[in-house]
N, C-alpha and C. Protein backbone atom coordinates (compact mmCIF):
# COMPACT_ATOMS: atom_id res chain seq x y z
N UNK A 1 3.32 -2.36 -15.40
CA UNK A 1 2.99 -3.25 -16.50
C UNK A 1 1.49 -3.17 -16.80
N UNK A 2 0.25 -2.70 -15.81
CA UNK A 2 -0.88 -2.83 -16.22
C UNK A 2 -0.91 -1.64 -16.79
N UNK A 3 -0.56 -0.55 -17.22
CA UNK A 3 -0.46 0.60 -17.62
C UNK A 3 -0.49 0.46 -18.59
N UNK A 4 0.59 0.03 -19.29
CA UNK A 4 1.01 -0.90 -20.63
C UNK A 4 0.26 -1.88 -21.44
N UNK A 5 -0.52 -2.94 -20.54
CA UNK A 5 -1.07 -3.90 -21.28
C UNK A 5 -2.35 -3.45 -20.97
N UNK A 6 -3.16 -2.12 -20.50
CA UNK A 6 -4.17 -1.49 -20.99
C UNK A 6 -4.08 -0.43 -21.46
N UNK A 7 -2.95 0.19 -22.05
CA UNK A 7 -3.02 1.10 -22.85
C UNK A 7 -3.22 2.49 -22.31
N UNK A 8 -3.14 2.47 -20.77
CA UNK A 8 -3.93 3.60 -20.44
C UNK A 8 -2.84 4.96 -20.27
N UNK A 9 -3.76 5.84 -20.95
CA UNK A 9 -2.43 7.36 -20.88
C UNK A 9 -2.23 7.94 -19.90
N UNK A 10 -1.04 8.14 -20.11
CA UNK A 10 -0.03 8.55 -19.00
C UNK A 10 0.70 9.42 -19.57
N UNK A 11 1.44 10.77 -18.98
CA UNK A 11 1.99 11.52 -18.83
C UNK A 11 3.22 11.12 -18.16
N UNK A 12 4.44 10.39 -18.26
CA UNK A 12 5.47 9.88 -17.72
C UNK A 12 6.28 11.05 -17.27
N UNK A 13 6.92 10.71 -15.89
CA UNK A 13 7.56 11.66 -15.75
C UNK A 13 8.64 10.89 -15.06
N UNK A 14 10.13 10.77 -15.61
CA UNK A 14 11.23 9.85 -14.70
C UNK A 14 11.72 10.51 -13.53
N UNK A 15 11.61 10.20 -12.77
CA UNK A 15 12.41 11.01 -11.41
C UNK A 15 13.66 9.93 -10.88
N UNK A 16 14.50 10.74 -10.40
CA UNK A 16 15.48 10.19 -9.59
C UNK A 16 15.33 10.68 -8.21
N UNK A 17 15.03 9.54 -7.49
CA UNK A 17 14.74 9.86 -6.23
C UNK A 17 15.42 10.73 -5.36
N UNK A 18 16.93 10.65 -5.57
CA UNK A 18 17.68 11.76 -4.82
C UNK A 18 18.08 12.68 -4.67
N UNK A 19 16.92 13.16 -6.31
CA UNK A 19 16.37 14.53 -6.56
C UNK A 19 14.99 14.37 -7.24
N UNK A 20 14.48 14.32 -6.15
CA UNK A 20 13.17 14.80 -6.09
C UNK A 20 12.59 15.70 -6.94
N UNK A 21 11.68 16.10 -7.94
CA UNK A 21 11.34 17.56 -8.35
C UNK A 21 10.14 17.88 -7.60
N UNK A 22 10.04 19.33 -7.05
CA UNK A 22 8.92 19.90 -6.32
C UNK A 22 7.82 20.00 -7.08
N UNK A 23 7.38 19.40 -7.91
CA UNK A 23 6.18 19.16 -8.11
C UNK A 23 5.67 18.04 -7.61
N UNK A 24 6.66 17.00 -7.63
CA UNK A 24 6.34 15.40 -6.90
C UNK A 24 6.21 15.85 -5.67
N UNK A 25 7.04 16.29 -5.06
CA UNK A 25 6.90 16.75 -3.39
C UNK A 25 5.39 17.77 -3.62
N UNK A 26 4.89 18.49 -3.79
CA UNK A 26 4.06 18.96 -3.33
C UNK A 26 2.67 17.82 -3.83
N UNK A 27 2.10 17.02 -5.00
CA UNK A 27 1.72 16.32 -5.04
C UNK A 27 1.45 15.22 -4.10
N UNK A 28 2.98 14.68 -3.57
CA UNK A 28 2.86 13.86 -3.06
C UNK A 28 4.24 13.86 -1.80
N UNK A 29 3.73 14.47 -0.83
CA UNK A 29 4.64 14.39 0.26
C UNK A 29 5.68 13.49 0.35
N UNK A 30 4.98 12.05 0.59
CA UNK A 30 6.05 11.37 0.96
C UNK A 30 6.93 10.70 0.08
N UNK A 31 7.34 11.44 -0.98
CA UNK A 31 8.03 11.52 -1.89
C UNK A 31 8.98 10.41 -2.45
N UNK A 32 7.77 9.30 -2.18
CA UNK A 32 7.93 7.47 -3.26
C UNK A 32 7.55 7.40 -4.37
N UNK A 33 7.89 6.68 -5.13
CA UNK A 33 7.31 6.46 -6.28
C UNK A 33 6.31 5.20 -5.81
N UNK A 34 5.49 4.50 -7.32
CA UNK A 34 4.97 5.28 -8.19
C UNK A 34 4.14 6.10 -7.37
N UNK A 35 3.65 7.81 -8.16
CA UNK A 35 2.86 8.63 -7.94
C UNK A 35 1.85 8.81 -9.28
N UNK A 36 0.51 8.82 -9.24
CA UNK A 36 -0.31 8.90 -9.75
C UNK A 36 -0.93 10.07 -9.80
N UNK A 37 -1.17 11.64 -10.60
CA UNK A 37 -2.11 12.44 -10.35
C UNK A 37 -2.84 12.27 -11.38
N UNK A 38 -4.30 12.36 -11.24
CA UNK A 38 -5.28 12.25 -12.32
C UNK A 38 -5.71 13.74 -12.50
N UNK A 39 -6.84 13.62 -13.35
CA UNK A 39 -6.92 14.65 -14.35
C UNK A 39 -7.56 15.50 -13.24
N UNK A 40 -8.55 14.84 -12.34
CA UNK A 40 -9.20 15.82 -11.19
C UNK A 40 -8.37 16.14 -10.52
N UNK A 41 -7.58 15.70 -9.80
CA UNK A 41 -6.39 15.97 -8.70
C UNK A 41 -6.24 14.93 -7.59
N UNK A 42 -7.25 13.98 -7.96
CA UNK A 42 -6.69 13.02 -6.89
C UNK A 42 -5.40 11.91 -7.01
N UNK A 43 -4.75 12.22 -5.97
CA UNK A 43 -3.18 11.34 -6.11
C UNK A 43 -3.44 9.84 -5.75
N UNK A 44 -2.67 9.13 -6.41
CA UNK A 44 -3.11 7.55 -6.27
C UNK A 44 -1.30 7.26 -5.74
N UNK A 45 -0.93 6.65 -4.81
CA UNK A 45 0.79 6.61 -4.37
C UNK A 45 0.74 5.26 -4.18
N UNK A 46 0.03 4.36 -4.52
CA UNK A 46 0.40 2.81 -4.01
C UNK A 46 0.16 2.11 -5.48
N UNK A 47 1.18 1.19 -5.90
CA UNK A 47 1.43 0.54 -6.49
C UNK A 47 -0.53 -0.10 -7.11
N UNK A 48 -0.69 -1.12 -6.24
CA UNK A 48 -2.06 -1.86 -6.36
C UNK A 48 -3.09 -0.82 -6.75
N UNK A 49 -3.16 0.07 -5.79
CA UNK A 49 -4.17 0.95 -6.30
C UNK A 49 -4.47 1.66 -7.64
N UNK A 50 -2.89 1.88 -8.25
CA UNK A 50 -3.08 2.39 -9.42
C UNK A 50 -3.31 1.26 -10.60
N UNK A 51 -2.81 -0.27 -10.23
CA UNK A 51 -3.41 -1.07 -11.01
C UNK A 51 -4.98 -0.85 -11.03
N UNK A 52 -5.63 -1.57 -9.83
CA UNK A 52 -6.82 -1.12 -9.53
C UNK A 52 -7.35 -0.24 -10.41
N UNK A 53 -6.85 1.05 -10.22
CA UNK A 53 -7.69 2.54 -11.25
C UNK A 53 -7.69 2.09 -12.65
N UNK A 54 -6.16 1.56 -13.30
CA UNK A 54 -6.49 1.43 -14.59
C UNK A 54 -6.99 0.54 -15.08
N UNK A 55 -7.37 -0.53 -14.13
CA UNK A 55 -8.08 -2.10 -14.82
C UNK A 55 -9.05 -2.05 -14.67
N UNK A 56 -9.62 -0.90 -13.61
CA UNK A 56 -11.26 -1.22 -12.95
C UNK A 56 -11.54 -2.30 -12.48
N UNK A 57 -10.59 -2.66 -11.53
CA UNK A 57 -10.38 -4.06 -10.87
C UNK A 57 -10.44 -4.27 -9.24
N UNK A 58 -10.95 -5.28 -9.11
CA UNK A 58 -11.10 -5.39 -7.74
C UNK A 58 -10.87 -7.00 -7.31
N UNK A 59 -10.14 -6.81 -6.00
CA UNK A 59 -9.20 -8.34 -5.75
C UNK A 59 -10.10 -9.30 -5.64
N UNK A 60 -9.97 -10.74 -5.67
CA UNK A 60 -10.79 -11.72 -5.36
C UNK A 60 -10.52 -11.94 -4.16
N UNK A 61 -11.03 -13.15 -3.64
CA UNK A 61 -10.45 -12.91 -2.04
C UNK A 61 -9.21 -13.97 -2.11
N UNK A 62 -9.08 -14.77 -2.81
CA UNK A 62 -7.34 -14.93 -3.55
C UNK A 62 -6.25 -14.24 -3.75
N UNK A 63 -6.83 -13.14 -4.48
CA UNK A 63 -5.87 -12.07 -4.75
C UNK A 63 -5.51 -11.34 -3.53
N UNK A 64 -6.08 -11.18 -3.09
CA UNK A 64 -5.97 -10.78 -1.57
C UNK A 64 -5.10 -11.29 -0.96
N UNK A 65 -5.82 -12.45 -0.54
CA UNK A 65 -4.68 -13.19 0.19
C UNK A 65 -3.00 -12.90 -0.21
N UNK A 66 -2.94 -12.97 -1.53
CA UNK A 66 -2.10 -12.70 -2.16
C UNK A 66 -0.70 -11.67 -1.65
N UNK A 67 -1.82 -10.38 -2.03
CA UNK A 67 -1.23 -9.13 -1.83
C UNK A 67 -1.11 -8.88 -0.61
N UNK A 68 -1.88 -9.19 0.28
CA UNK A 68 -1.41 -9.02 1.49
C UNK A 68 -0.13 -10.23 2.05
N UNK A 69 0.23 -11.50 1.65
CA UNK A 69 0.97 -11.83 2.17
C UNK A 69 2.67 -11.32 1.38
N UNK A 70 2.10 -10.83 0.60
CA UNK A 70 3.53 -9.90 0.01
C UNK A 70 3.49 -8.66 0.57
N UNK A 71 2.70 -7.87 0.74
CA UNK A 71 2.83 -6.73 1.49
C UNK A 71 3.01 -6.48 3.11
N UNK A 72 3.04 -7.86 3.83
CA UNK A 72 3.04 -7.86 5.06
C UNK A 72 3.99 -8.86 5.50
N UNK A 73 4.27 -9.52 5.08
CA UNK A 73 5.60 -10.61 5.28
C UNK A 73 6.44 -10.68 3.75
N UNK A 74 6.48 -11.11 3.07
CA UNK A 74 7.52 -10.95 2.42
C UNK A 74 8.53 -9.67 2.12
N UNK A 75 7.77 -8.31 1.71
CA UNK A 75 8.52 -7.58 1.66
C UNK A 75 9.49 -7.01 2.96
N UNK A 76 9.08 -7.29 4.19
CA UNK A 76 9.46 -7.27 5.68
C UNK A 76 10.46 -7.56 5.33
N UNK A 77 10.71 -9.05 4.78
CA UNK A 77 11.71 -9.84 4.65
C UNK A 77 12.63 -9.64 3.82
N UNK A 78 12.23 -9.09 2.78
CA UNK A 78 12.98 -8.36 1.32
C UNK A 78 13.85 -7.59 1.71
N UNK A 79 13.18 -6.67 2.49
CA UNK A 79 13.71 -5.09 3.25
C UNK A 79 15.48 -5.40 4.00
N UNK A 80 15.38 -6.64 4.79
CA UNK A 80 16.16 -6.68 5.76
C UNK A 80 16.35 -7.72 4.75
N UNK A 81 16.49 -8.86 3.76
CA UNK A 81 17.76 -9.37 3.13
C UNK A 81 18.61 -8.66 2.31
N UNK A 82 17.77 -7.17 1.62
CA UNK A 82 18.48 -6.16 0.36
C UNK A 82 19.35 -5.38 1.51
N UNK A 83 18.75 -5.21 2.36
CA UNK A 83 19.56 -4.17 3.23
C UNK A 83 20.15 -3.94 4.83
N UNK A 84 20.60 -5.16 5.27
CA UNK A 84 20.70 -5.80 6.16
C UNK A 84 21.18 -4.26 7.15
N UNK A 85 22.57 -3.33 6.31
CA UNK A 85 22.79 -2.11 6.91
C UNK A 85 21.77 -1.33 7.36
N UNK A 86 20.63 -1.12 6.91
CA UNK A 86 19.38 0.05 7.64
C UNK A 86 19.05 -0.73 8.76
N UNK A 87 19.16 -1.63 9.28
CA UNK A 87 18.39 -2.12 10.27
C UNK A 87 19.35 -2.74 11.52
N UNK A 88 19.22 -2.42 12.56
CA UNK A 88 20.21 -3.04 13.86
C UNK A 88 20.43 -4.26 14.06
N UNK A 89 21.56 -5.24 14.17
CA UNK A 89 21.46 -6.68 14.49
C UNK A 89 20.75 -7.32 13.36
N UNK A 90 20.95 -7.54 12.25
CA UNK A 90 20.12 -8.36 11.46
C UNK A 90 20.95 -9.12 10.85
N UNK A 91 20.18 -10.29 10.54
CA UNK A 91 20.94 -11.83 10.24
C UNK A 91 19.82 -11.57 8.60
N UNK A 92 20.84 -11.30 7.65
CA UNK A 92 20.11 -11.23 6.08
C UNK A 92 19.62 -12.54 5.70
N UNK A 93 20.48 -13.46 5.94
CA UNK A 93 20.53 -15.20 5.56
C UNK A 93 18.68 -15.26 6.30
N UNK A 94 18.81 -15.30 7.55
CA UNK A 94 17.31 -15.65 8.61
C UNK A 94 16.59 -14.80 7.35
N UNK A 95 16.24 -13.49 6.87
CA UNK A 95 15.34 -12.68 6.34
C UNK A 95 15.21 -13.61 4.80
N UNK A 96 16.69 -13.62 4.21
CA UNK A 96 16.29 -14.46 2.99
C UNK A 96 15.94 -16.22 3.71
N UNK A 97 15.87 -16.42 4.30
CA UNK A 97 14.88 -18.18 4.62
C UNK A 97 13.34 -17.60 4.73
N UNK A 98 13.06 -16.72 5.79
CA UNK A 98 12.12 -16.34 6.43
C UNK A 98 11.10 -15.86 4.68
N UNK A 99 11.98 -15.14 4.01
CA UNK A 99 10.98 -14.50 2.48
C UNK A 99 10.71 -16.19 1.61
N UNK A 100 11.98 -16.78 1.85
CA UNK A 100 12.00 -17.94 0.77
C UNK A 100 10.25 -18.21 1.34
N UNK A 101 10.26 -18.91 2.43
CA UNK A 101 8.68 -19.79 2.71
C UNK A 101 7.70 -18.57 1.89
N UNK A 102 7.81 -17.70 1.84
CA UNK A 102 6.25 -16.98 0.58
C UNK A 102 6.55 -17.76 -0.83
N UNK A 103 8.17 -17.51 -1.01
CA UNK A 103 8.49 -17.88 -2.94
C UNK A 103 8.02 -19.39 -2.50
N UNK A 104 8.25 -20.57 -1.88
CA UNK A 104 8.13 -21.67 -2.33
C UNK A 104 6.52 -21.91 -2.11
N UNK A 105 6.03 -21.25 -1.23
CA UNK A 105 4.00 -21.14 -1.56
C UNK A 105 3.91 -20.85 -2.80
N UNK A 106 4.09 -19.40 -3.42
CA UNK A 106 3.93 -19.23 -4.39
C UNK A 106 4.49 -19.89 -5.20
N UNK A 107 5.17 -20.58 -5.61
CA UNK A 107 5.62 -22.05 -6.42
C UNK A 107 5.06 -22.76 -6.94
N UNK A 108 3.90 -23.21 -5.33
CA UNK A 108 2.91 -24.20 -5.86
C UNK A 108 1.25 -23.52 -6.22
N UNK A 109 1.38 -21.90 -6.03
CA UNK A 109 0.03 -21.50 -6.53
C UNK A 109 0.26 -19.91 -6.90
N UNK A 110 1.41 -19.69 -7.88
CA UNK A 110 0.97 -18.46 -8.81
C UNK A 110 -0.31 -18.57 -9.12
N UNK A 111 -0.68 -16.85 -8.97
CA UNK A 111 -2.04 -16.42 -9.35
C UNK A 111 -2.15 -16.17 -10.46
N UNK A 112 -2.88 -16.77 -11.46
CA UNK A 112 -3.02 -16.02 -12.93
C UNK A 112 -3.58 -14.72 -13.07
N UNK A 113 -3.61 -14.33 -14.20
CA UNK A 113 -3.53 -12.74 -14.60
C UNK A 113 -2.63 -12.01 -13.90
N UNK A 114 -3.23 -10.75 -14.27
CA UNK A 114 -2.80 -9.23 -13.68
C UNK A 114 -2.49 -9.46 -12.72
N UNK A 115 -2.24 -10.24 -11.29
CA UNK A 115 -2.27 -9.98 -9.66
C UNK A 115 -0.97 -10.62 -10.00
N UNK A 116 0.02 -11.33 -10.87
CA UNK A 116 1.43 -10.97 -10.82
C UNK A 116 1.74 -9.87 -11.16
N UNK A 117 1.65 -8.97 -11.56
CA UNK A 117 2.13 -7.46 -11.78
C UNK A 117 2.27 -6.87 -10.18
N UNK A 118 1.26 -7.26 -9.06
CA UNK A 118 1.27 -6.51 -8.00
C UNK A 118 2.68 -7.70 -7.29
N UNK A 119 3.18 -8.72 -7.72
CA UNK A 119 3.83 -9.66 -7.25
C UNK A 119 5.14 -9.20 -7.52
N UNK A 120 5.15 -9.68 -8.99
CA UNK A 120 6.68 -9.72 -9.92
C UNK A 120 7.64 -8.77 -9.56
N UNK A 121 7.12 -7.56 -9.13
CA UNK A 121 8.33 -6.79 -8.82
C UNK A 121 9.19 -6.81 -7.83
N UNK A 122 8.55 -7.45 -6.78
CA UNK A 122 9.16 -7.97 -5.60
C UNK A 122 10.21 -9.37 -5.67
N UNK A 123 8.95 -10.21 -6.30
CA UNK A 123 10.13 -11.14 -6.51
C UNK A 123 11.09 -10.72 -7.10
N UNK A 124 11.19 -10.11 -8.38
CA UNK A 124 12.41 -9.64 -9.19
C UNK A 124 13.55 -9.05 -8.33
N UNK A 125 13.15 -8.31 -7.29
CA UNK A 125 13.97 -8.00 -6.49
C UNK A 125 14.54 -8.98 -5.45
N UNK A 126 13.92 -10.24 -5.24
CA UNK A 126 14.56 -11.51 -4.15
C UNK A 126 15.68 -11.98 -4.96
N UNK A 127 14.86 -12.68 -6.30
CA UNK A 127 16.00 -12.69 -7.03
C UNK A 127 17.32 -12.37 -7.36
N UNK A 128 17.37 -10.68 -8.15
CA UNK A 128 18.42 -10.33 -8.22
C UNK A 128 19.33 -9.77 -7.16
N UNK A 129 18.74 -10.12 -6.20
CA UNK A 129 19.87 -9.79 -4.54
C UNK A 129 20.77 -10.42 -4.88
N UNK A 130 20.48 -11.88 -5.47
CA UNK A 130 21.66 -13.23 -5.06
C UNK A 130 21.07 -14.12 -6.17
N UNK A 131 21.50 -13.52 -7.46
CA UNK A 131 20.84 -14.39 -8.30
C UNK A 131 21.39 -16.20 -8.70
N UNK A 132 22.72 -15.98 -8.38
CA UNK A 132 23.30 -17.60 -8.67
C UNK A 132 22.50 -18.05 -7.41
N UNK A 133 22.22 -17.82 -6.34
CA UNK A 133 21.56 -18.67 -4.83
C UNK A 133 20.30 -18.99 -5.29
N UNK A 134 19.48 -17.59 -5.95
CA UNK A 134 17.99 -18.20 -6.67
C UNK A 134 17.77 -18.82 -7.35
N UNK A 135 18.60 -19.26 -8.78
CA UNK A 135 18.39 -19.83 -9.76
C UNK A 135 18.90 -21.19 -9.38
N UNK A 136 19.68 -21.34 -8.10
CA UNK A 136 19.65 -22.80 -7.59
C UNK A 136 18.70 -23.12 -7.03
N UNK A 137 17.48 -22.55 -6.64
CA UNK A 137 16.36 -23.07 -5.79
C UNK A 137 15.60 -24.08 -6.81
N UNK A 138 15.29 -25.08 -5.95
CA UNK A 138 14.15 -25.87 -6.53
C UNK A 138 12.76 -25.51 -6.80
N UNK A 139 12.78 -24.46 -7.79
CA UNK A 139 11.33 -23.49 -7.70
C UNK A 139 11.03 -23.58 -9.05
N UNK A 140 10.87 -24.45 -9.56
CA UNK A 140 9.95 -24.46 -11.07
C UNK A 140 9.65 -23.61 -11.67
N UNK A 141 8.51 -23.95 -10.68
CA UNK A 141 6.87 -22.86 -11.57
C UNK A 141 7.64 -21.15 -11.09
N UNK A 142 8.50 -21.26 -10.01
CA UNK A 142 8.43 -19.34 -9.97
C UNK A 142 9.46 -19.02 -10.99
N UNK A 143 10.85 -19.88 -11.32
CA UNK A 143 11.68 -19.52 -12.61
C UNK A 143 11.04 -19.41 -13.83
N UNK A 144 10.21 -19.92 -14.41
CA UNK A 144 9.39 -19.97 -15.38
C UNK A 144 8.13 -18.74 -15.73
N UNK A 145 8.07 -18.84 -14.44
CA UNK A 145 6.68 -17.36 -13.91
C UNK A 145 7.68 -16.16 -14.67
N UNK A 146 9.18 -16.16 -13.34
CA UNK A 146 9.69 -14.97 -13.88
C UNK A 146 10.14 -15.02 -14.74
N UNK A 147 10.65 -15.55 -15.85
CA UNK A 147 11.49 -15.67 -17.06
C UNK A 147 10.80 -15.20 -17.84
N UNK A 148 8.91 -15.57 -17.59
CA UNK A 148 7.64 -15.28 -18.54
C UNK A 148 8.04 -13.63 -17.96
N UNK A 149 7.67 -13.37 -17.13
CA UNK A 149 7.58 -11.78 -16.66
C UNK A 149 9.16 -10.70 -17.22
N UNK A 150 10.08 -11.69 -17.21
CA UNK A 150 11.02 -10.86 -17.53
C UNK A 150 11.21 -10.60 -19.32
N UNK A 151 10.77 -11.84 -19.76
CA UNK A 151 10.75 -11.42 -21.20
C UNK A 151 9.76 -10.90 -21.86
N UNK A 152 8.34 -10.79 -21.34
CA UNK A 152 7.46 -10.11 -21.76
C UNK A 152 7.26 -8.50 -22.22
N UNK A 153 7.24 -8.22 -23.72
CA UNK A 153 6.59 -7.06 -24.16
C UNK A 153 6.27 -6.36 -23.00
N UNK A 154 5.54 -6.24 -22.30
CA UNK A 154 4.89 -5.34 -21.51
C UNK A 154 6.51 -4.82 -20.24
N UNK A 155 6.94 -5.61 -19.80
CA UNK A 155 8.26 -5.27 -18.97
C UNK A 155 9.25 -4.73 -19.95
N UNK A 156 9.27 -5.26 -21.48
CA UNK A 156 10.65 -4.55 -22.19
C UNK A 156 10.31 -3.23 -22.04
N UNK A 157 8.74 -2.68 -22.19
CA UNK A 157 8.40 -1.82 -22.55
C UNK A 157 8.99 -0.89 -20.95
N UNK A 158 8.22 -1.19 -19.98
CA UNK A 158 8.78 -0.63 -18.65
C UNK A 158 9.82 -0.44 -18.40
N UNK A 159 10.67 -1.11 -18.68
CA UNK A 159 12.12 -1.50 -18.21
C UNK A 159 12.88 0.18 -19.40
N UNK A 160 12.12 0.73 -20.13
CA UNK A 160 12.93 1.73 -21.16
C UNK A 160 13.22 2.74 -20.19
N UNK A 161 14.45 3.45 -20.52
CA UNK A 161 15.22 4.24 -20.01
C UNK A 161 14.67 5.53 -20.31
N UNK A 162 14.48 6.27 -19.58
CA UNK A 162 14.33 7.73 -20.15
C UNK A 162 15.09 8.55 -18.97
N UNK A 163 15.11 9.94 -19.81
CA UNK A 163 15.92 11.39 -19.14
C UNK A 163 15.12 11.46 -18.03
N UNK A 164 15.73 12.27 -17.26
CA UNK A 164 15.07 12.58 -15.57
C UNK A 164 14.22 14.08 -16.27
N UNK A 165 12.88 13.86 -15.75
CA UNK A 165 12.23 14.48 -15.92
C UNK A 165 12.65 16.13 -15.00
N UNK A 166 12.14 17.26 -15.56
CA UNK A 166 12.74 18.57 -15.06
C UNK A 166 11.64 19.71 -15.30
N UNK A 167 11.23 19.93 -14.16
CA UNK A 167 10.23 21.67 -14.91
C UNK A 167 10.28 22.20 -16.28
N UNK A 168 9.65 21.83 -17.13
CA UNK A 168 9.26 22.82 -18.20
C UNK A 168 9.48 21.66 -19.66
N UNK A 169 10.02 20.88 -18.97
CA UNK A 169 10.21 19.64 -20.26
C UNK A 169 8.56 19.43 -20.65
């Protein structure tokens, strides 16, 4: 979405992960999305960072806080409620309580601006695990957050479908 609501050019390329094209693999080994190559050759592979590049932005120590408690406990928690099968012995219910305590913080202190873009996608994903269970939560401000995030111009725009990108297109 910051891509979008700064305008910045891009060369899109859709991949389907379970075919890979060897240009992504040699770019970028560990063959996740998003992948970033710039015009020099340096690869950017993390989400934040490529916000970062195109905003010329740098976290507050809020934002921080932020991103790191989504990148270090919640998504933990994401991981093992979306996919309880990859992981040995796991109780999904414990993982979705254990993620809920980040959504109901963030409840009472969404970050304004851009530092939901490094957020929203995660939540979007707590959400639609078990969306009748979410939309019963007593969470205000985060239904409203996402409803803003889901209907926003900038996500219709993301959310567009395109062909799987292929050598020589």
């Amino acid at each position: 979405m910051s891509i979008v609501r700064t305008n910045f050019k891009v060369e899109h390329r859709e991949v389907i992960l379970r075919d890979r094209p060897e240009h992504m693999m040699q770019i970028s080994p560990k063959g996740t999305v998003p992948v970033m190559l710039l015009p020099d050759g340096t690869v950017i592979e993390e989400s934040l960072e490529i916000m970062e590049h195109v905003q010329s932005w740098v976290l507050s120590q809020e934002e921080s806080y932020w991103v790191n408690r989504n990148d270090n406990e919640f998504k933990f928690h994401l991981d093992r409620y979306k996919y309880p099968n990859r992981y040995d012995e796991i109780d999904h219910i414990e993982h979705r309580t254990a993620a809920s305590k980040f959504i109901y913080d963030l409840d009472e202190n969404i970050p304004e601006g851009n530092l939901s873009d490094a957020i929203f996608p995660f939540v979007r994903q707590f959400a639609n695990h078990d969306r009748e269970w979410f939309d019963s939560q007593d969470w205000n401000n985060i239904h409203k957050w996402l409803d803003g995030c889901l209907s926003s111009e900038e996500f219709k725009i993301c959310m567009t479908k395109y062909e799987q990108w292929v050598q020589g297109n």
